[in-house]
PDB file of N, CA and C in Angstrom:
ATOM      1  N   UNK A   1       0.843  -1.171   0.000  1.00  0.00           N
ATOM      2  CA  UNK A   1       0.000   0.000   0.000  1.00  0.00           C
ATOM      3  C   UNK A   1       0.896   1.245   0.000  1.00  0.00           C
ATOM      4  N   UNK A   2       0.821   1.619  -0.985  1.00  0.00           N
ATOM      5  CA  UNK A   2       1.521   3.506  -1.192  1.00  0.00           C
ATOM      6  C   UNK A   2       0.757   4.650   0.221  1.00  0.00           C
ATOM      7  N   UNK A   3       2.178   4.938   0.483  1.00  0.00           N
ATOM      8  CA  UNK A   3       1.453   6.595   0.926  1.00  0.00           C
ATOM      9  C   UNK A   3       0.353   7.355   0.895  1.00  0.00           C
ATOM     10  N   UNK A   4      -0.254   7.265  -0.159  1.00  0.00           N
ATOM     11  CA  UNK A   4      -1.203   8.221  -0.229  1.00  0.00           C
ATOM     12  C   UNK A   4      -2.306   7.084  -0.598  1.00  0.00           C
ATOM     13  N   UNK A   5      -2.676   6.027  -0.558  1.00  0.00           N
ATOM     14  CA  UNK A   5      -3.467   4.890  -0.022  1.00  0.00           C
ATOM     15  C   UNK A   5      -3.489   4.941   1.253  1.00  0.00           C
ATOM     16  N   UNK A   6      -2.179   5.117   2.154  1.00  0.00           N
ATOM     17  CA  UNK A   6      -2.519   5.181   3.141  1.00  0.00           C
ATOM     18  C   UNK A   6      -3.211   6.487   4.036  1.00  0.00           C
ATOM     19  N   UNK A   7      -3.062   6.760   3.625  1.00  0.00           N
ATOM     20  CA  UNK A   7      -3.820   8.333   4.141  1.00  0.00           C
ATOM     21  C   UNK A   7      -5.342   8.423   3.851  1.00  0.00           C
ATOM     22  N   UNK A   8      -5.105   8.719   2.445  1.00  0.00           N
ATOM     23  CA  UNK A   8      -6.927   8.029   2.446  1.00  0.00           C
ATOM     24  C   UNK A   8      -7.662   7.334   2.735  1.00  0.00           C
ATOM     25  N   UNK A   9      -6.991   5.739   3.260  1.00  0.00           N
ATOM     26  CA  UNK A   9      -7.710   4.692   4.112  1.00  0.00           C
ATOM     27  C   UNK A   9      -8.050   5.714   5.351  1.00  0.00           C
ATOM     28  N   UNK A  10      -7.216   6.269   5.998  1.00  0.00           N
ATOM     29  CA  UNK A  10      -7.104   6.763   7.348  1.00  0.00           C
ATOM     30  C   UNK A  10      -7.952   8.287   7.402  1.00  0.00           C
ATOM     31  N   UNK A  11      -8.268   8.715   5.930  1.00  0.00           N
ATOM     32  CA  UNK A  11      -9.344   9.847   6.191  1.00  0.00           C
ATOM     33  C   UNK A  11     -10.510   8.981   7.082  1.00  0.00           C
ATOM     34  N   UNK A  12     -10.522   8.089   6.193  1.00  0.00           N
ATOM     35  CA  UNK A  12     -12.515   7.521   5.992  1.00  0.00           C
ATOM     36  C   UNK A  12     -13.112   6.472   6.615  1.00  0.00           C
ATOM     37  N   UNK A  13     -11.731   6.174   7.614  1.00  0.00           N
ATOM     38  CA  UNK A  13     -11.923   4.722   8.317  1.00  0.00           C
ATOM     39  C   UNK A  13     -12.632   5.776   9.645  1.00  0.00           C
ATOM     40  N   UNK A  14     -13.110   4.656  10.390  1.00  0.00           N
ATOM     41  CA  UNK A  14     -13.726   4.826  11.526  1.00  0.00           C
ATOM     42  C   UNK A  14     -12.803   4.263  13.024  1.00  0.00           C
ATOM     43  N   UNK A  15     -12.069   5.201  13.914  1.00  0.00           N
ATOM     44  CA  UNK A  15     -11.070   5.276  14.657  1.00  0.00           C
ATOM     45  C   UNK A  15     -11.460   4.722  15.861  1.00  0.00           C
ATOM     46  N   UNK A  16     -11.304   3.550  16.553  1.00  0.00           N
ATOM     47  CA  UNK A  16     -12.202   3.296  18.182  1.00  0.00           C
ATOM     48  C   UNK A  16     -10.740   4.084  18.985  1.00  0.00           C
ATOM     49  N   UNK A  17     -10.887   3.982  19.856  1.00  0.00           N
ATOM     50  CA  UNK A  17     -10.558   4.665  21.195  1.00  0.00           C
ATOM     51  C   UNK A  17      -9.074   3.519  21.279  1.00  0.00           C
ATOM     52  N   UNK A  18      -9.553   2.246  21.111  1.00  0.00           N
ATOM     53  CA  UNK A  18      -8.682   1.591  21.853  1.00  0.00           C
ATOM     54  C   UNK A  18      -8.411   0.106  20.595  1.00  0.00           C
ATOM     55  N   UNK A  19      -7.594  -0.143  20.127  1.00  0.00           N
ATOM     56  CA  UNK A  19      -7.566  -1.549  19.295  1.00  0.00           C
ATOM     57  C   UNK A  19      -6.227  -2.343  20.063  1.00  0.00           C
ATOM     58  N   UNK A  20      -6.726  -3.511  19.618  1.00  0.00           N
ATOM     59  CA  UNK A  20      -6.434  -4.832  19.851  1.00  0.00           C
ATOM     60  C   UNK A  20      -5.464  -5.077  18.440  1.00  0.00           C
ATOM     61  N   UNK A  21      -4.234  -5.022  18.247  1.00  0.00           N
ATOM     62  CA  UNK A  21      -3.310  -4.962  17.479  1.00  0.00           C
ATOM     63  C   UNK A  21      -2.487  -6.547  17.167  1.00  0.00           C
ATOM     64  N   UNK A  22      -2.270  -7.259  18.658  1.00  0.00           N
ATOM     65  CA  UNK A  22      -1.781  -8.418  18.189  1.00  0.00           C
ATOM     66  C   UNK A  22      -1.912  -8.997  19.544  1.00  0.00           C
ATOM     67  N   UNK A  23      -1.229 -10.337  20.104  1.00  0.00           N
ATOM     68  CA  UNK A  23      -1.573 -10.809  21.246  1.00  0.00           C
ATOM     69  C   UNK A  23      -0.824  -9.978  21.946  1.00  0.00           C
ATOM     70  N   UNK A  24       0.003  -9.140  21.914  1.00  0.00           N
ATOM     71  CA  UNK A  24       1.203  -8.738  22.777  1.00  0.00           C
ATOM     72  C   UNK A  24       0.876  -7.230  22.751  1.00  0.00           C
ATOM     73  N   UNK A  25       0.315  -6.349  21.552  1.00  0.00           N
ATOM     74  CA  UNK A  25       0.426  -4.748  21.812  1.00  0.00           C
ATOM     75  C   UNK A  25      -1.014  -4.672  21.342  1.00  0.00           C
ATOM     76  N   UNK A  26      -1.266  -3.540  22.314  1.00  0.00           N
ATOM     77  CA  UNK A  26      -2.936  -2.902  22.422  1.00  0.00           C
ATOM     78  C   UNK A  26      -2.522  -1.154  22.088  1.00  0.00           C
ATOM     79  N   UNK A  27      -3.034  -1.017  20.942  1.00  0.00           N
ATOM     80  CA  UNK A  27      -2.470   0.175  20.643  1.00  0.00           C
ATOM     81  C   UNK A  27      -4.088   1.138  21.143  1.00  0.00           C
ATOM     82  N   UNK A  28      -3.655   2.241  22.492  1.00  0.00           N
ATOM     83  CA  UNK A  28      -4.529   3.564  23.029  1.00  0.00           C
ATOM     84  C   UNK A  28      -4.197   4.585  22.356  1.00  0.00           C
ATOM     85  N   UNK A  29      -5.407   5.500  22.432  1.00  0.00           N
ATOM     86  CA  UNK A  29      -5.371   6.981  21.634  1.00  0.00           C
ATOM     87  C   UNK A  29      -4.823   6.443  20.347  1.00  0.00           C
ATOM     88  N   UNK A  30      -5.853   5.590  19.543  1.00  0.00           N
ATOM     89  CA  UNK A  30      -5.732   5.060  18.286  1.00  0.00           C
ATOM     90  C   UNK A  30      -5.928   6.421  17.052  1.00  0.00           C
ATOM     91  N   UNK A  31      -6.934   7.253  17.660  1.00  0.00           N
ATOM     92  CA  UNK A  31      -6.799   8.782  16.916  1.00  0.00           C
ATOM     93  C   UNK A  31      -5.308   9.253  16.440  1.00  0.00           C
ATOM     94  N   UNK A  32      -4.754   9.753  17.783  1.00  0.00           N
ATOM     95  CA  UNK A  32      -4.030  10.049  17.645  1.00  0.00           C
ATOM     96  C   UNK A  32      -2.736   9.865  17.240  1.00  0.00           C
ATOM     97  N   UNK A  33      -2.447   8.331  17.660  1.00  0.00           N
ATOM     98  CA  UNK A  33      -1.129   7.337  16.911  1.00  0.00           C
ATOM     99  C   UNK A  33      -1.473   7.362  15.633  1.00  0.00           C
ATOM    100  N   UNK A  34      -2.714   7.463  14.653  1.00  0.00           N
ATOM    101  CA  UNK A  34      -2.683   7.491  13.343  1.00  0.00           C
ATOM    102  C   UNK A  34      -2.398   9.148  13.201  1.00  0.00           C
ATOM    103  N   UNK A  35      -2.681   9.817  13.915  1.00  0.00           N
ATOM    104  CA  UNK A  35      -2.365  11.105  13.128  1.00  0.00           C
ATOM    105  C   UNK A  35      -0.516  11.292  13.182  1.00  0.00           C
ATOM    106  N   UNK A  36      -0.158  11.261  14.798  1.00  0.00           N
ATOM    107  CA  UNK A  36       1.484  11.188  14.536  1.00  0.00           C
ATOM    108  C   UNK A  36       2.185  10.144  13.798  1.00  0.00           C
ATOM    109  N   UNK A  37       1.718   9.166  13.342  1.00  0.00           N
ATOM    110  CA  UNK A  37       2.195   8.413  12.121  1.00  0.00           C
ATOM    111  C   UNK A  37       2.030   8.504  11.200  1.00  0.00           C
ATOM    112  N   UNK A  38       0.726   9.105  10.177  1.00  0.00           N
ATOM    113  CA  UNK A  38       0.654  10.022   9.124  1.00  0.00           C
ATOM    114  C   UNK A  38       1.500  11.011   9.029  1.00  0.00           C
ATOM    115  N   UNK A  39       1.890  12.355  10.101  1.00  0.00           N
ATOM    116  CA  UNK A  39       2.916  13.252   9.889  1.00  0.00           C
ATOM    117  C   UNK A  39       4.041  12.658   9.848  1.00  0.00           C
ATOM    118  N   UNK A  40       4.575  11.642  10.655  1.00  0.00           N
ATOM    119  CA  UNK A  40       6.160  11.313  10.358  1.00  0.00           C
ATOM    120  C   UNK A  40       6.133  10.761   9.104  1.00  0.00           C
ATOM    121  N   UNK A  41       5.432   9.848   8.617  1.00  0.00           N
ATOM    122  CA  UNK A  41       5.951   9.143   7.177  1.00  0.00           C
ATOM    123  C   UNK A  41       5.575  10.482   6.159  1.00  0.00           C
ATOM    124  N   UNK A  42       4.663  11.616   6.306  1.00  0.00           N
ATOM    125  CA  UNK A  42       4.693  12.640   5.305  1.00  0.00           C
ATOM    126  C   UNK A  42       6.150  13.479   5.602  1.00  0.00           C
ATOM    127  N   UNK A  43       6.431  13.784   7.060  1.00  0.00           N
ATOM    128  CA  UNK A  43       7.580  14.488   7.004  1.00  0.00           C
ATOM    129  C   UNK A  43       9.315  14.148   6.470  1.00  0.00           C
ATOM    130  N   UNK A  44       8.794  12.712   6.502  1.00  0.00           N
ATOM    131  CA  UNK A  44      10.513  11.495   6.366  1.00  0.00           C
ATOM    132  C   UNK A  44       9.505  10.412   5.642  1.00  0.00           C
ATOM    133  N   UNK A  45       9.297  10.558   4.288  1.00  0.00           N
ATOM    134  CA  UNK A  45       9.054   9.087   3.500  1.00  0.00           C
ATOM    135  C   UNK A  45      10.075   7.847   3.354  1.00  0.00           C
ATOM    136  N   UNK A  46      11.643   7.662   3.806  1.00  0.00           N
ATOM    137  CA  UNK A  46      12.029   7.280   4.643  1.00  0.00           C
ATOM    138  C   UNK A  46      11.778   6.143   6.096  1.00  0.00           C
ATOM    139  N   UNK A  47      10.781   6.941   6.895  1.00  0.00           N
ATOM    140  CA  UNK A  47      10.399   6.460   8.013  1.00  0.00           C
ATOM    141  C   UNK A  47       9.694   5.304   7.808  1.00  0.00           C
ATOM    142  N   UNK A  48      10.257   4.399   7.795  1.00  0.00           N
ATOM    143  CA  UNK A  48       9.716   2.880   7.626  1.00  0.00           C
ATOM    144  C   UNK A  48       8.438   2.466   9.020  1.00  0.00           C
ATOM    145  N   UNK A  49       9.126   2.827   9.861  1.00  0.00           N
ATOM    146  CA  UNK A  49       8.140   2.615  11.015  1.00  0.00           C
ATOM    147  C   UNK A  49       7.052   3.196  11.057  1.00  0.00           C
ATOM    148  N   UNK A  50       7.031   4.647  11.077  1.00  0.00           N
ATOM    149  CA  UNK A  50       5.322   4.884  10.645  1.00  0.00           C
ATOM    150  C   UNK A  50       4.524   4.221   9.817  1.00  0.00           C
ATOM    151  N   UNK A  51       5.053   4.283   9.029  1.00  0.00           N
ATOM    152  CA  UNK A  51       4.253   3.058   7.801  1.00  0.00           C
ATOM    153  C   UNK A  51       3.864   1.831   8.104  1.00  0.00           C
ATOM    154  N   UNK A  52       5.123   1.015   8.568  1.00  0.00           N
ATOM    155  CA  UNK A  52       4.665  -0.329   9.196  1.00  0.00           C
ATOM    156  C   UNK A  52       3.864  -0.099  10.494  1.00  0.00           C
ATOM    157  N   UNK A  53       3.892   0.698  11.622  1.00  0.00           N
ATOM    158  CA  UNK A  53       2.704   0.923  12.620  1.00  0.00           C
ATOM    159  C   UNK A  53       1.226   1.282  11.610  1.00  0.00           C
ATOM    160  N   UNK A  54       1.080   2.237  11.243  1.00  0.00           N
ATOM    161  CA  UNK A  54      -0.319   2.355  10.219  1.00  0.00           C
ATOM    162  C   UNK A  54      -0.718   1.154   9.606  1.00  0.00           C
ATOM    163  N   UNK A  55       0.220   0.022   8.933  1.00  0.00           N
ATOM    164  CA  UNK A  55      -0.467  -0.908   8.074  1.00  0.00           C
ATOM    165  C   UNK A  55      -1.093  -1.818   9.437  1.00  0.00           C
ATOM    166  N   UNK A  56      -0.307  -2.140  10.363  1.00  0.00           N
ATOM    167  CA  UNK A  56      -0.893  -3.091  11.864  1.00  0.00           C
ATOM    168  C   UNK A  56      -1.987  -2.556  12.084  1.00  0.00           C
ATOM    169  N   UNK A  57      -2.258  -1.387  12.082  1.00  0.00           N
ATOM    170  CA  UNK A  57      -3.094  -0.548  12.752  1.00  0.00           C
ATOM    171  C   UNK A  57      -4.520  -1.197  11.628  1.00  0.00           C
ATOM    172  N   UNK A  58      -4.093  -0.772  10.663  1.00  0.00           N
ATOM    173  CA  UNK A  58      -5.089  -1.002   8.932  1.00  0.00           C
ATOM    174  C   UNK A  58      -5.644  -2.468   9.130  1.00  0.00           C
ATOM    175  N   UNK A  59      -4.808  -3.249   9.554  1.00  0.00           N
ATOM    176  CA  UNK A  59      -4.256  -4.761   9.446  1.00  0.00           C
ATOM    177  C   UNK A  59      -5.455  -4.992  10.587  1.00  0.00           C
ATOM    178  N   UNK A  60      -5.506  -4.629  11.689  1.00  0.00           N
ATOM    179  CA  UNK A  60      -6.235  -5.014  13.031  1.00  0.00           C
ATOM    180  C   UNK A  60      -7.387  -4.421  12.616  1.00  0.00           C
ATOM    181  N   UNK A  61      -7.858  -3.163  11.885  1.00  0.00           N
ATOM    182  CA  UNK A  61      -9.132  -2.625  11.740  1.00  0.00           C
ATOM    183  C   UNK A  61     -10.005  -3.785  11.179  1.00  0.00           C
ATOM    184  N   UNK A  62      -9.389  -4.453  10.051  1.00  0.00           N
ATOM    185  CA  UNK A  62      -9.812  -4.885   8.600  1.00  0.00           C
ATOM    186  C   UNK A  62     -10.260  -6.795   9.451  1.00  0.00           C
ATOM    187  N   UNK A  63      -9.002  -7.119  10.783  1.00  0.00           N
ATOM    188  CA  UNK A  63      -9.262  -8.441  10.868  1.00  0.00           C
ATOM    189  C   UNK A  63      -8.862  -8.184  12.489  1.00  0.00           C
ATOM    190  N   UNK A  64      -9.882  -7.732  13.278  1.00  0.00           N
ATOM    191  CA  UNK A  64      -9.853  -7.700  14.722  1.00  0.00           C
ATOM    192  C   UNK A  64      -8.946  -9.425  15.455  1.00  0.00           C
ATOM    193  N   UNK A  65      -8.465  -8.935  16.478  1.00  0.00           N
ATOM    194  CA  UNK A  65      -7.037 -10.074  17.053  1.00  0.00           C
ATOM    195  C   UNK A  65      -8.734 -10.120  18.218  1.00  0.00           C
ATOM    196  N   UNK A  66      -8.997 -11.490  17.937  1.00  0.00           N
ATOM    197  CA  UNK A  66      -9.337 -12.066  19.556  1.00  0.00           C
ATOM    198  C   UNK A  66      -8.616 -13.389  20.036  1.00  0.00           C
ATOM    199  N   UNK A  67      -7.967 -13.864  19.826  1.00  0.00           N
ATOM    200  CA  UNK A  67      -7.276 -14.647  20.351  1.00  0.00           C
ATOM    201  C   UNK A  67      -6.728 -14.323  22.111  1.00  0.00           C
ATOM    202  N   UNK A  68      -6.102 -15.192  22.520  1.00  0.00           N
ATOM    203  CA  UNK A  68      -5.963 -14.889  24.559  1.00  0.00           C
ATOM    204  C   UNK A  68      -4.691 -13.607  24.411  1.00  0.00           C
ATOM    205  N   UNK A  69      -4.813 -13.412  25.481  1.00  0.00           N
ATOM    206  CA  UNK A  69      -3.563 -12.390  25.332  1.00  0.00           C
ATOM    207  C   UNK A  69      -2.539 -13.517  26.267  1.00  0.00           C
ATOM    208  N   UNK A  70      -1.432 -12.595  26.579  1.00  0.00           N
ATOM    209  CA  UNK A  70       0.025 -12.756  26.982  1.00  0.00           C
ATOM    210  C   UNK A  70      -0.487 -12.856  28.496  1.00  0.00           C
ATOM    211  N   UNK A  71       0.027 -14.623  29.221  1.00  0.00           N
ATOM    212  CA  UNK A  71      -0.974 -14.810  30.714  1.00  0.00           C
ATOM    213  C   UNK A  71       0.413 -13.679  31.812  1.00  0.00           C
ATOM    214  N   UNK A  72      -0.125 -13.135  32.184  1.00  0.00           N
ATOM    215  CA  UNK A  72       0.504 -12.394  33.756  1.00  0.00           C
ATOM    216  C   UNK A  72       0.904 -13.699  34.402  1.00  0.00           C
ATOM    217  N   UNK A  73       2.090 -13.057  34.408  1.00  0.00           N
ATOM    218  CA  UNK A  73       2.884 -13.834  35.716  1.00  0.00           C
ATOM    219  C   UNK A  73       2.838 -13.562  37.074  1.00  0.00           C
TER     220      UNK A  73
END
């Protein structure tokens, strides 16, 4: 997915509060981690990591993680 696929997914998608990302990371202030990851990969196209955080992010919208989480020790 190009740059500017990704942005437009991220106009028009619908943002919850809180996602379920993988068994191990629960990504909060899901608003806002897409907006400071939209500016870094626009400011440094470069920045591999914004990009790869946004597609997880895209990735978890599209196919919600319910599987157990990580048991407390």
């Amino acid at each position: 997915m190009t740059d500017q696929e990704l942005t437009v997914y991220f106009e028009t998608a619908t943002l919850p509060e809180t996602l379920r990302i993988n068994r191990a990371i629960t990504q909060f202030s899901v608003k806002e981690a897409v907006s400071r990851n939209l500016d870094a990969m626009r400011s440094d196209p470069k920045n591999m990591h914004a990009r790869h955080r946004l597609t997880e992010i895209r990735n978890a919208l599209e196919h919600p993680y319910n599987g157990p989480e990580i048991p407390k020790v």
